[in-house]
Every structure is written in C-alpha cells, then in structure tokens.
N, C-alpha and C. Protein backbone atom coordinates (compact mmCIF):
# COMPACT_ATOMS: atom_id res chain seq x y z
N UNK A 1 38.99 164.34 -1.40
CA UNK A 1 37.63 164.50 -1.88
C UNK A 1 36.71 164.70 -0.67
N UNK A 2 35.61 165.60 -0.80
CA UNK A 2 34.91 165.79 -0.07
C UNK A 2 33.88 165.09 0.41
N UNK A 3 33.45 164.62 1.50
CA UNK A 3 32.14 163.94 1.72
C UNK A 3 31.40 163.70 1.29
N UNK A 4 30.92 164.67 0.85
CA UNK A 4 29.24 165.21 0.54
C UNK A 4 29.66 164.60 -1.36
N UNK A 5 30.85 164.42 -1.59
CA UNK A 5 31.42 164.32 -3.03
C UNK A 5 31.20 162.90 -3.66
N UNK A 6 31.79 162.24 -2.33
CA UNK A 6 32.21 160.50 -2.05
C UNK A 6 30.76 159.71 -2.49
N UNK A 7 29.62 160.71 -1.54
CA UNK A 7 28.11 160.38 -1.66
C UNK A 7 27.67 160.38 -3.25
N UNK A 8 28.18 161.08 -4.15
CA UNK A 8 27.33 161.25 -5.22
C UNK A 8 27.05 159.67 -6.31
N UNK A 9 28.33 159.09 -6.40
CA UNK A 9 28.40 157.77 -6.91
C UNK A 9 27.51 156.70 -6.13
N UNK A 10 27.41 156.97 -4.93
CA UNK A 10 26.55 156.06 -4.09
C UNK A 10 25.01 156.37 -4.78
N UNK A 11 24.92 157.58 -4.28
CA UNK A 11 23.39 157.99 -5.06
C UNK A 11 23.08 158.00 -6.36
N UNK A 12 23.79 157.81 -7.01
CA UNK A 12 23.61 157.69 -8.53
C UNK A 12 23.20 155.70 -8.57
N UNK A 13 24.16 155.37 -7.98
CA UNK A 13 23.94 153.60 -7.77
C UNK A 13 22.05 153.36 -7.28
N UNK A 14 22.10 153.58 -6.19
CA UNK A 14 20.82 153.80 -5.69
C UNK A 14 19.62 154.52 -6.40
N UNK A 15 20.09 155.48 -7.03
CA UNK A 15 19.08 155.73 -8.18
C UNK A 15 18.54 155.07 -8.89
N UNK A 16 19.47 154.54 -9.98
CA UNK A 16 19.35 153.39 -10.51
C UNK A 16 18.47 152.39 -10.02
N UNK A 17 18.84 152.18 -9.04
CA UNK A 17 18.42 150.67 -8.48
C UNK A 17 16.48 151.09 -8.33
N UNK A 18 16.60 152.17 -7.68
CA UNK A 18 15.14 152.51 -7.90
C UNK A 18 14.83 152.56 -8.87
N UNK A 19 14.75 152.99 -9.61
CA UNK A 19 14.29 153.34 -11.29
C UNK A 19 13.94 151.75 -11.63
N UNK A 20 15.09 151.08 -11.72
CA UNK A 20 14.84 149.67 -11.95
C UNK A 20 13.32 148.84 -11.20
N UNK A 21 13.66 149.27 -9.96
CA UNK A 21 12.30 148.68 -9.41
C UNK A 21 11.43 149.40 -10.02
N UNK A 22 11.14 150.82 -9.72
CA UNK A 22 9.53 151.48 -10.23
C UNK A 22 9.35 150.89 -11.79
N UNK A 23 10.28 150.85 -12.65
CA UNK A 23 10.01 149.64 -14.02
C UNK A 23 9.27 148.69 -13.31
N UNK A 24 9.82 147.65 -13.00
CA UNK A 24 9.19 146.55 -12.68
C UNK A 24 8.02 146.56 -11.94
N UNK A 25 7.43 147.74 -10.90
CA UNK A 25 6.47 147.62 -10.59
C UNK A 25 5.53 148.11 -11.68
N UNK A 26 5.79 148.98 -12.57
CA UNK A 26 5.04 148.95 -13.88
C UNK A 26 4.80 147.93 -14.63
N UNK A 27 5.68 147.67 -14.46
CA UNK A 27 5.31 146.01 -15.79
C UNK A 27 4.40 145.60 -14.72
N UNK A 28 4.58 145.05 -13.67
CA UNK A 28 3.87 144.15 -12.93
C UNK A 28 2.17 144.80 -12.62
N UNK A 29 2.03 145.83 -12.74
CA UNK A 29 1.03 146.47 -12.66
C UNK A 29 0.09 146.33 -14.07
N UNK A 30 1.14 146.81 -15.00
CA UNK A 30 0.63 146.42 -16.25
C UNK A 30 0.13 144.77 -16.71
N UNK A 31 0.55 144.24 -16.17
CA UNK A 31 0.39 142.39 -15.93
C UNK A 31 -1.26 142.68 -15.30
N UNK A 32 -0.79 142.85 -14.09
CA UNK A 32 -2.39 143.51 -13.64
C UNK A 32 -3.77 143.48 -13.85
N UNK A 33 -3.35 144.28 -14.77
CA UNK A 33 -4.48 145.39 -15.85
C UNK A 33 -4.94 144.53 -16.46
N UNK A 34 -3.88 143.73 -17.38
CA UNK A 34 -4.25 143.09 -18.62
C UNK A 34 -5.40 141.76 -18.24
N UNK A 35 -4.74 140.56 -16.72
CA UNK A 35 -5.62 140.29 -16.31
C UNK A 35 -6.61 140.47 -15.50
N UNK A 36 -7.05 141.17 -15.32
CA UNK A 36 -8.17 142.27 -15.13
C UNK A 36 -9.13 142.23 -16.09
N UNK A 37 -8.50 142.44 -17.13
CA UNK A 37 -9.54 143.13 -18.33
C UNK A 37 -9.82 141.62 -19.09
N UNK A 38 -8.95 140.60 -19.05
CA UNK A 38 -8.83 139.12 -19.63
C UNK A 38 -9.83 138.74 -18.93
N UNK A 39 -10.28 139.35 -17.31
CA UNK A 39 -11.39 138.37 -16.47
C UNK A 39 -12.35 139.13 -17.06
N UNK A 40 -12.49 140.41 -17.23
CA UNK A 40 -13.77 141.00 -17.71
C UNK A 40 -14.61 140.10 -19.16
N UNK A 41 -13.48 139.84 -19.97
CA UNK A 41 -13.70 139.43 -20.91
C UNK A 41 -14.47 138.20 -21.06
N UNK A 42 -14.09 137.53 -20.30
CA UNK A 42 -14.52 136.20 -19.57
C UNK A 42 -15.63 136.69 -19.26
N UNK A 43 -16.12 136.81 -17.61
CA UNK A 43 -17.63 137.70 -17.33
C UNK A 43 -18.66 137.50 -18.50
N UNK A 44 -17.95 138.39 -19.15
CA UNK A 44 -19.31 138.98 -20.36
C UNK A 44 -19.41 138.19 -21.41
N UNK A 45 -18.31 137.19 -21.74
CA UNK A 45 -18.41 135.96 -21.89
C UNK A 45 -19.24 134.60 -22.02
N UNK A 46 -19.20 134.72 -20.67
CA UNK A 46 -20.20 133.63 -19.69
C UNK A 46 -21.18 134.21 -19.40
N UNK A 47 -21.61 135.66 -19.18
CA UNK A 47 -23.06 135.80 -19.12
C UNK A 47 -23.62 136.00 -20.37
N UNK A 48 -23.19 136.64 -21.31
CA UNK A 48 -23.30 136.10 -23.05
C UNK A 48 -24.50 134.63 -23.30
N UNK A 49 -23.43 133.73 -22.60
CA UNK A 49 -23.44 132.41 -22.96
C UNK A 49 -25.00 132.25 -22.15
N UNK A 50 -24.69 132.15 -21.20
CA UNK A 50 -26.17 132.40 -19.77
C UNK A 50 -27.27 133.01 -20.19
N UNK A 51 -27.23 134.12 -21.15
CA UNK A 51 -28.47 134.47 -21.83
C UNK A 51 -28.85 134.05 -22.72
N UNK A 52 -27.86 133.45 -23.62
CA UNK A 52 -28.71 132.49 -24.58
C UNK A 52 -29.26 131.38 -24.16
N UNK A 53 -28.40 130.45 -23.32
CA UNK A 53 -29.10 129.45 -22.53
C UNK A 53 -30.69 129.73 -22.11
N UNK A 54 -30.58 131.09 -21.59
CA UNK A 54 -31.71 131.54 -20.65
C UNK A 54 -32.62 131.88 -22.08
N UNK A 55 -32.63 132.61 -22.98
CA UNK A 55 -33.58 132.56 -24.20
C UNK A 55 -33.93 131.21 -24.68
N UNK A 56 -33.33 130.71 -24.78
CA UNK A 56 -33.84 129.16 -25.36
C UNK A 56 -34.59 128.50 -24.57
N UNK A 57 -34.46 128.73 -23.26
CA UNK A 57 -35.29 127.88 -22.23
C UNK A 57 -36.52 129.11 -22.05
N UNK A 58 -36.67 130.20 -22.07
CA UNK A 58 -37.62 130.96 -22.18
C UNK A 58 -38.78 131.33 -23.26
N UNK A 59 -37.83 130.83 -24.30
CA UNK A 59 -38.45 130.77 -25.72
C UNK A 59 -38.67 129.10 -26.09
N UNK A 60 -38.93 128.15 -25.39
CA UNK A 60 -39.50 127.08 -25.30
C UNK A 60 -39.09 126.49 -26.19
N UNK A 61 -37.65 126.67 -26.83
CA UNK A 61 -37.13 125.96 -28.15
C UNK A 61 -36.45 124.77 -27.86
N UNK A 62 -36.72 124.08 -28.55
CA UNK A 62 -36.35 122.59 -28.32
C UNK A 62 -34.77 122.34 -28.82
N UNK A 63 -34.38 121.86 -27.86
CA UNK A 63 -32.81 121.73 -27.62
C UNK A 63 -32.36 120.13 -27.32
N UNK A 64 -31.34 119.67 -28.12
CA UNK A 64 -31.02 118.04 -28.21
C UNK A 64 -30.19 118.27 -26.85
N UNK A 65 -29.73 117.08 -26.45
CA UNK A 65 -29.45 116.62 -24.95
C UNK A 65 -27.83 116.74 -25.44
N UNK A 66 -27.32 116.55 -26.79
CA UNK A 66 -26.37 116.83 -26.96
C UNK A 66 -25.58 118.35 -27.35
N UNK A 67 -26.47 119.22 -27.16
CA UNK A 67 -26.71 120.86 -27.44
C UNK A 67 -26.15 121.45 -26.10
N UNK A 68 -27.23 120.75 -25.41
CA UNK A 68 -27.62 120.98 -24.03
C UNK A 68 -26.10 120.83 -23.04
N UNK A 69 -25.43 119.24 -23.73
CA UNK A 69 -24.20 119.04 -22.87
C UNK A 69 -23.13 119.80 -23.74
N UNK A 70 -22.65 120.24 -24.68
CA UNK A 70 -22.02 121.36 -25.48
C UNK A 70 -21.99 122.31 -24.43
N UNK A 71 -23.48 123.19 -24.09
CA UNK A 71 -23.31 124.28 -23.74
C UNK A 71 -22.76 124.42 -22.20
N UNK A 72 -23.39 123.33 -21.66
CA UNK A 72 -22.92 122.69 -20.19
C UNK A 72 -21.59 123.11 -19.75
N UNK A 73 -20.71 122.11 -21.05
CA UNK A 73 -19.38 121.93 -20.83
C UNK A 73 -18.69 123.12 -21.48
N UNK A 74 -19.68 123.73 -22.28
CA UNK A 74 -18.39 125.31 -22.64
C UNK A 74 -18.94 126.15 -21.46
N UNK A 75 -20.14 125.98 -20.75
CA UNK A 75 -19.95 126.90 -19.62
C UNK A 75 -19.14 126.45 -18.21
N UNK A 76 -18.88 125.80 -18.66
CA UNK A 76 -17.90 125.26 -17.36
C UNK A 76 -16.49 125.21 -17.44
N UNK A 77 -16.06 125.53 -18.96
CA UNK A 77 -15.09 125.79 -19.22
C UNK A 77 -14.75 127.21 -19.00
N UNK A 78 -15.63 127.81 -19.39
CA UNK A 78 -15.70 129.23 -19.32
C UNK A 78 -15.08 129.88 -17.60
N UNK A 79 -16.08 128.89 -16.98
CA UNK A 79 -15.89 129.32 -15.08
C UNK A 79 -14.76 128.98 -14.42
N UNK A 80 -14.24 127.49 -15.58
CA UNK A 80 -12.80 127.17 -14.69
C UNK A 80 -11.86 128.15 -15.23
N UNK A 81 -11.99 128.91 -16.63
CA UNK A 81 -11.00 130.02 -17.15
C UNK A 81 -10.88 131.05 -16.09
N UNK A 82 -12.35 131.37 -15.77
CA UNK A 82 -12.83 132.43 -14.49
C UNK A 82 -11.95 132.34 -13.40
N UNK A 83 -12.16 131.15 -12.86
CA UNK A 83 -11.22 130.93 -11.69
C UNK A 83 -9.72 130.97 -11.95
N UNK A 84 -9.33 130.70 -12.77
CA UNK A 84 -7.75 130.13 -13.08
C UNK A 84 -7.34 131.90 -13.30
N UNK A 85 -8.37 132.78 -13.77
CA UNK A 85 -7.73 134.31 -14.00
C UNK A 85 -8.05 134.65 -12.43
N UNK A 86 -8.76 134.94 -12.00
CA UNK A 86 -8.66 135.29 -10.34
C UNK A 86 -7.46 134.63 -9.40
N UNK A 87 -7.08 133.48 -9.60
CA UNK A 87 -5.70 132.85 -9.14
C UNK A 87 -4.77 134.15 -9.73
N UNK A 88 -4.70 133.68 -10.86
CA UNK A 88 -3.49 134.92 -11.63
C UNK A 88 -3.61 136.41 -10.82
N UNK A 89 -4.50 136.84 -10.97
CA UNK A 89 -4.76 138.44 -10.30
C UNK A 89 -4.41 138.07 -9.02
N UNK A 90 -4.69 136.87 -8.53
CA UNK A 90 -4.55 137.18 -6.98
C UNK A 90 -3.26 137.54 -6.59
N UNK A 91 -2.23 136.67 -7.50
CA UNK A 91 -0.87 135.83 -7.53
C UNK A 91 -0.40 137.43 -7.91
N UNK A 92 -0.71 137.61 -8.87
CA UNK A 92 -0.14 139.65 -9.32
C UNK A 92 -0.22 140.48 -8.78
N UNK A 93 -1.27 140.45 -7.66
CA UNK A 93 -1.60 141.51 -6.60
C UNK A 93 -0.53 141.20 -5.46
N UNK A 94 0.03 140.19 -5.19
CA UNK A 94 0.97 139.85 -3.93
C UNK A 94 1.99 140.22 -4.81
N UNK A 95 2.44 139.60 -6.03
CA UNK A 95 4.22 140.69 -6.38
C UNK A 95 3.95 141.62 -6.09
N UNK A 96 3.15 142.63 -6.60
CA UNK A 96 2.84 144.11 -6.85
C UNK A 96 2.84 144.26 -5.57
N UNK A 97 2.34 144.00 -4.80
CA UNK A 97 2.61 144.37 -3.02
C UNK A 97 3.89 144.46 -3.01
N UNK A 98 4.93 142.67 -3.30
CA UNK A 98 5.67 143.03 -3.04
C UNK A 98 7.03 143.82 -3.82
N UNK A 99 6.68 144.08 -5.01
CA UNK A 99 7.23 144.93 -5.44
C UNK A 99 7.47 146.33 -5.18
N UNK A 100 5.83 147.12 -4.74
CA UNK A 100 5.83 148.45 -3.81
C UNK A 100 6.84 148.49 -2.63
N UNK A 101 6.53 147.19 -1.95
CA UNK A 101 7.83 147.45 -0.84
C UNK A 101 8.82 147.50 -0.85
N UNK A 102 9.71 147.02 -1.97
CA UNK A 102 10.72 146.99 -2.64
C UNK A 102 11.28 148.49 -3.10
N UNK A 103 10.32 148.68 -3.82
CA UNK A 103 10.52 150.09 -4.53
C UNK A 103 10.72 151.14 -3.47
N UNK A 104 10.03 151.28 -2.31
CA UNK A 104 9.60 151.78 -0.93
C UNK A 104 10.72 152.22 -0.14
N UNK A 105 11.94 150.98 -0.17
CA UNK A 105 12.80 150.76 0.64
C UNK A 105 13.88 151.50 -0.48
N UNK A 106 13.85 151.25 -1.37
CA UNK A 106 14.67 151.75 -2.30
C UNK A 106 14.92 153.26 -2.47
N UNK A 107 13.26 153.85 -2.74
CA UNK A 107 12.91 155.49 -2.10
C UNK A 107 13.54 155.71 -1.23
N UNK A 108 13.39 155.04 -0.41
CA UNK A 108 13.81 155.24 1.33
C UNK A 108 15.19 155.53 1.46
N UNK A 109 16.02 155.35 1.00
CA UNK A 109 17.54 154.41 1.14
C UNK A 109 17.87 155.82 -0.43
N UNK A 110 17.99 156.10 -1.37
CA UNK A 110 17.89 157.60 -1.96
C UNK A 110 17.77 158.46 -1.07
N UNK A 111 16.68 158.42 -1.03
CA UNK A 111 16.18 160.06 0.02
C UNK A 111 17.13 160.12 1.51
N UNK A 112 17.59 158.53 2.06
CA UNK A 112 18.52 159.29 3.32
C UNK A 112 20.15 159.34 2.88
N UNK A 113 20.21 158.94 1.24
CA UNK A 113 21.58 159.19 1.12
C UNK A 113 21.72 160.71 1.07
N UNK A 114 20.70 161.10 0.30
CA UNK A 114 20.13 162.40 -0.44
C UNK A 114 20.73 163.30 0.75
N UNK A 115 19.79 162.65 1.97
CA UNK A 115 19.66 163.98 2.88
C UNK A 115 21.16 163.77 3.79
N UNK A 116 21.57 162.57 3.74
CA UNK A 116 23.18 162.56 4.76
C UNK A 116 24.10 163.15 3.52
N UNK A 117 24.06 163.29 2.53
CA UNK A 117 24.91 164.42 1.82
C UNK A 117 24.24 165.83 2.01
N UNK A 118 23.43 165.85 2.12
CA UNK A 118 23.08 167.65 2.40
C UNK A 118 23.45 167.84 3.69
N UNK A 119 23.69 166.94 4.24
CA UNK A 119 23.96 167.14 5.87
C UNK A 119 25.44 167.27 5.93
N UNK A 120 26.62 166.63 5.38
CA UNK A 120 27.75 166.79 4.96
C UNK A 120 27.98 168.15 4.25
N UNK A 121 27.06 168.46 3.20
CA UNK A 121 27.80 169.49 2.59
C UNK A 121 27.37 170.99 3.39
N UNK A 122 26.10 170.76 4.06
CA UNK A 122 26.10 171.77 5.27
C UNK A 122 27.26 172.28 6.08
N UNK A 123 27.62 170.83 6.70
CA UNK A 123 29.29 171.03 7.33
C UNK A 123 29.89 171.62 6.99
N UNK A 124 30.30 171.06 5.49
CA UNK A 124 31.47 171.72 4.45
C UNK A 124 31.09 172.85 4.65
N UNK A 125 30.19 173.74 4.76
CA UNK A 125 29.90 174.90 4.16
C UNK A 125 30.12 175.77 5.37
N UNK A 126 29.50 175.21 6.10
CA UNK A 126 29.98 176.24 7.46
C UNK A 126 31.54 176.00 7.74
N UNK A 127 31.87 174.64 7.33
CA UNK A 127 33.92 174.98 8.12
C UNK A 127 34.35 175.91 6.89
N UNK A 128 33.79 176.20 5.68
CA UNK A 128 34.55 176.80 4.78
C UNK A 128 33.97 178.30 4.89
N UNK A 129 33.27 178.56 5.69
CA UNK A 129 32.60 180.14 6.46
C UNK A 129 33.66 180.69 7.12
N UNK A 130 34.15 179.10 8.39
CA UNK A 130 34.85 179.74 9.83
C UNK A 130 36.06 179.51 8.99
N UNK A 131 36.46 178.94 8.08
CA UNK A 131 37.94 179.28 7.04
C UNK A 131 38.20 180.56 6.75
N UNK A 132 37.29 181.06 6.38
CA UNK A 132 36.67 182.35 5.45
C UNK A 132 37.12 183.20 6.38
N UNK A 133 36.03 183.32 7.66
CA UNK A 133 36.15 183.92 8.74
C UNK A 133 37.66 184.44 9.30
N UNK A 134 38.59 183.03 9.46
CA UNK A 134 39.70 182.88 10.46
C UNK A 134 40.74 184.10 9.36
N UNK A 135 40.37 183.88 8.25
CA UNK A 135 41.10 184.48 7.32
C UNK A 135 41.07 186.08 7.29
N UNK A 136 39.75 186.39 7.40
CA UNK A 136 39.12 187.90 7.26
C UNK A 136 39.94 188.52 8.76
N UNK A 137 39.82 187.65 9.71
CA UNK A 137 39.93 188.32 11.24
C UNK A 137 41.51 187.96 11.27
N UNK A 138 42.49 186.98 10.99
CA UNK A 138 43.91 187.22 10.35
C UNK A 138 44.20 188.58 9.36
N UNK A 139 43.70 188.69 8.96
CA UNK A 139 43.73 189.96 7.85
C UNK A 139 43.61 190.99 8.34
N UNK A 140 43.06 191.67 9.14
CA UNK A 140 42.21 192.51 9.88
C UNK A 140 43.29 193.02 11.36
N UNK A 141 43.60 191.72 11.71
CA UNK A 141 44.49 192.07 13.00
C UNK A 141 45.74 191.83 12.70
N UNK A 142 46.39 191.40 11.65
CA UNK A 142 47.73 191.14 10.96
C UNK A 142 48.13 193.48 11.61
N UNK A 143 49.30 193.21 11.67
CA UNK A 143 50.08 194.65 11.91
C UNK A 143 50.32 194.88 10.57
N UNK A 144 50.04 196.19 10.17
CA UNK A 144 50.87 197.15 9.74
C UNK A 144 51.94 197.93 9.59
C-alpha cells in the first residue's frame, strides 16, 4: 500500500475528531447566547422594577414599610441573579476559549496530515513518471 494511501484512515480519524470538537464549540457557544440573553432578561427586569420604584417615589404615593421591604428584597434578588449569570458567562467564555483551541489544534493536525499526504503522493507521482520514463527510453533503445 501506498503512503499517501496508509494516510487516508488517519485523516478520516482526525476528521472526525474535529467535527466532534467544532460540535462542541457550538453547543458551548450556544450555552453562550442563551446566557447572554437570560442576563438581558434580567437587566430589563430590574430596571422594570427601578422604574416603578422610581414612579411611586415620584408620584408621592404612599407605600407601607412592608411594600417597601418586598421590593427591596426582590430587587436584590434580582442583582444577585445578575451576578450569578455574569459568573456563568464568564465561566462559558473560558470553555469556549478553551474549546477554540482545541478545535484549532485539531484544524491544525488535519490540514498537516492533509498536506504530508499530498506531499507523499507528489513522490508517488513523480517515481511513477521516472517508471514511465525508464520504460519509454527501454523501449526506444531496446534493438531491433
């Protein structure tokens, strides 16, 4: 079997293996997104909440002390949700790093199997020229 032949099962393995990662950096990206859009939700949320606070105290409406600690404590619930999703994103942004590098090396490691079989079957191709060759110029100077 030929070189450049031996390579193809390797690169098919390695294929794979990439494919597998670029999945996973999708999911993990998609993880992402979702908290991303979970903090947005939050945000608009809590400033929601902040403007009504802020109307009631602007609109001079009289508010019980037990209203008052309700809204307190759901806005503070609200901010520790805030924080606890920025942990998460932070925590998703370092896989996803390190998942890219992963994936990276994986590219990497394809593309030089890729290219040390084109480099093999180059070989092949030229010794099967000067084969070609040795044959034509045997042929040629063979007697009659």
């Amino acid at each position: 079997m030929k070189r450049s032949q031996r390579l193809v099962n390797i690169i098919k393995i390695a294929e794979y293996q990439e494919r597998k990662l670029a999945k996973q950096l999708a999911a993990s990206r998609n993880t992402l997104k979702q908290y991303q859009e979970q903090l947005a939700m939050l945000d608009l949320y809590l400033n929601d909440y902040l403007k009504k606070l802020s109307a009631i105290k602007k609109n001079n409406q009289e508010v019980t002390v037990n209203e008052l600690t309700i809204y307190h404590d759901f806005i503070q619930t609200i901010e520790q949700g805030i924080q606890r999703q920025q942990h998460f994103i932070a925590d998703a942004s370092t896989v996803i790093q390190r998942h890219e590098q992963e994936w990276r090396k994986a590219r990497a490691k394809v593309e030089s199997f890729k290219h040390l079989q084109q480099k093999f079957k180059n070989a092949e191709d030229r010794e099967l020229d000067r084969q070609e060759q040795r044959m034509i110029d045997d042929y040629v100077n063979r007697p009659r």
